[in-house]
C-alpha atoms as a PDB file:
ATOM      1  CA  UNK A   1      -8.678  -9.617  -7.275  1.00  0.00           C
ATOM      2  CA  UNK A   2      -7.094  -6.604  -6.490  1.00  0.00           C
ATOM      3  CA  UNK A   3      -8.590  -2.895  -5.971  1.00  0.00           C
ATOM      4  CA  UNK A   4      -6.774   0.088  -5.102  1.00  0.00           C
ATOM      5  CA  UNK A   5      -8.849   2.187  -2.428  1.00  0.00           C
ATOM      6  CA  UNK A   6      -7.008   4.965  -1.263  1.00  0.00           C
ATOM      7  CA  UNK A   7      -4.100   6.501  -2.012  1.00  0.00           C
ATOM      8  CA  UNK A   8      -2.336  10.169  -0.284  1.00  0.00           C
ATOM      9  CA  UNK A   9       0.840  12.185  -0.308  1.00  0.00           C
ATOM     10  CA  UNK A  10       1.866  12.828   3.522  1.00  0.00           C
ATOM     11  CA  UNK A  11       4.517  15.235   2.741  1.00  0.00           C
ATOM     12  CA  UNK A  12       7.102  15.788   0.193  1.00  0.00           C
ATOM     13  CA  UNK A  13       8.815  11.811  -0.389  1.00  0.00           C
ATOM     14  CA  UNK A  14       5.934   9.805   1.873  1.00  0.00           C
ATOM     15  CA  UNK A  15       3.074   8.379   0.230  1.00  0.00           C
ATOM     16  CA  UNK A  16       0.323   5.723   1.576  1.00  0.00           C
ATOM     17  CA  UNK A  17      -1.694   3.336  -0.512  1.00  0.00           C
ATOM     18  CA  UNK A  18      -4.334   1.396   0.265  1.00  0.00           C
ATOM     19  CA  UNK A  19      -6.113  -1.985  -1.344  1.00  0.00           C
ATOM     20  CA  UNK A  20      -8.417  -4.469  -0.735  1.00  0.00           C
ATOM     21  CA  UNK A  21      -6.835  -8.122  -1.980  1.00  0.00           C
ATOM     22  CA  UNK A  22      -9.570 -11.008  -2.287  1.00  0.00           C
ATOM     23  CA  UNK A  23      -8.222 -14.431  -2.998  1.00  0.00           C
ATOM     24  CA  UNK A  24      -7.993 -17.680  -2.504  1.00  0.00           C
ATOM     25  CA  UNK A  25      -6.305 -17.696   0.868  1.00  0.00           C
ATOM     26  CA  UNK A  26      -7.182 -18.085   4.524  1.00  0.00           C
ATOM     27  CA  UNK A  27     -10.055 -15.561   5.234  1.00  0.00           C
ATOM     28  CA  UNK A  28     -10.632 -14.985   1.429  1.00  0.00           C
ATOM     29  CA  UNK A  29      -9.808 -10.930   1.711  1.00  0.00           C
ATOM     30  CA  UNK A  30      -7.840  -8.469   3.313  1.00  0.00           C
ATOM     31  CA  UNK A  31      -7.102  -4.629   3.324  1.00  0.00           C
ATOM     32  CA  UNK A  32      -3.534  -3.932   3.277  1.00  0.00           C
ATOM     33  CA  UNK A  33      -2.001  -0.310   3.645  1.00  0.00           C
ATOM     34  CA  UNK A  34       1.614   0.297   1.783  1.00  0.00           C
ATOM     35  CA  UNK A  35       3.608   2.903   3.332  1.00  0.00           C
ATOM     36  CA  UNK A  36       6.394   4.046   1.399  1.00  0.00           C
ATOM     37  CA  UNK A  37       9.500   6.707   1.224  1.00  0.00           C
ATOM     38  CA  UNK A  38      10.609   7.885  -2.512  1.00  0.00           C
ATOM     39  CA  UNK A  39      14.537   9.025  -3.111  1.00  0.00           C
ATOM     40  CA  UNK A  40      15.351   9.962  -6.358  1.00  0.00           C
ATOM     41  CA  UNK A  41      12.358   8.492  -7.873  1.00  0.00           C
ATOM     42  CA  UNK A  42      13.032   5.246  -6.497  1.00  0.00           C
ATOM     43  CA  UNK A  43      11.232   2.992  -3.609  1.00  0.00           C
ATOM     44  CA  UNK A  44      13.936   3.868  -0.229  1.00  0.00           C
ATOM     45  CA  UNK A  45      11.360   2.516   2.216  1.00  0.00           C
ATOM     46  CA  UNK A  46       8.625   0.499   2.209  1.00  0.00           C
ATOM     47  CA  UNK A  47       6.205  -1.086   4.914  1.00  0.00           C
ATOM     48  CA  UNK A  48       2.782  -3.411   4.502  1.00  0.00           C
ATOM     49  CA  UNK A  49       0.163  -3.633   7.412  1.00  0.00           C
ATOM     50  CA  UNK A  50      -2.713  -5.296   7.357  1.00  0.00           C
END
């Protein structure tokens, strides 16, 4: 399961996101935190952190 729990603008083509995954995986869930650069509508940059 999957749940979107934050997501913000930090300037003009930077965004974050944040979710909570639960699964069936080693520790069972995890909050992950997408970092990502837009160009011309498109993804340019993207980075995943637990």
């Amino acid at each position: 399961m999957l749940h979107l729990t934050g997501a913000q603008q930090t300037d003009a083509t930077r965004y974050i996101a944040t979710q909570h995954l639960e699964g069936n995986f080693p520790g069972g869930s995890i909050d992950l935190r997408y970092q990502f650069t837009l160009r011309d509508g498109l993804i340019e940059r993207l980075v995943i952190e637990p």
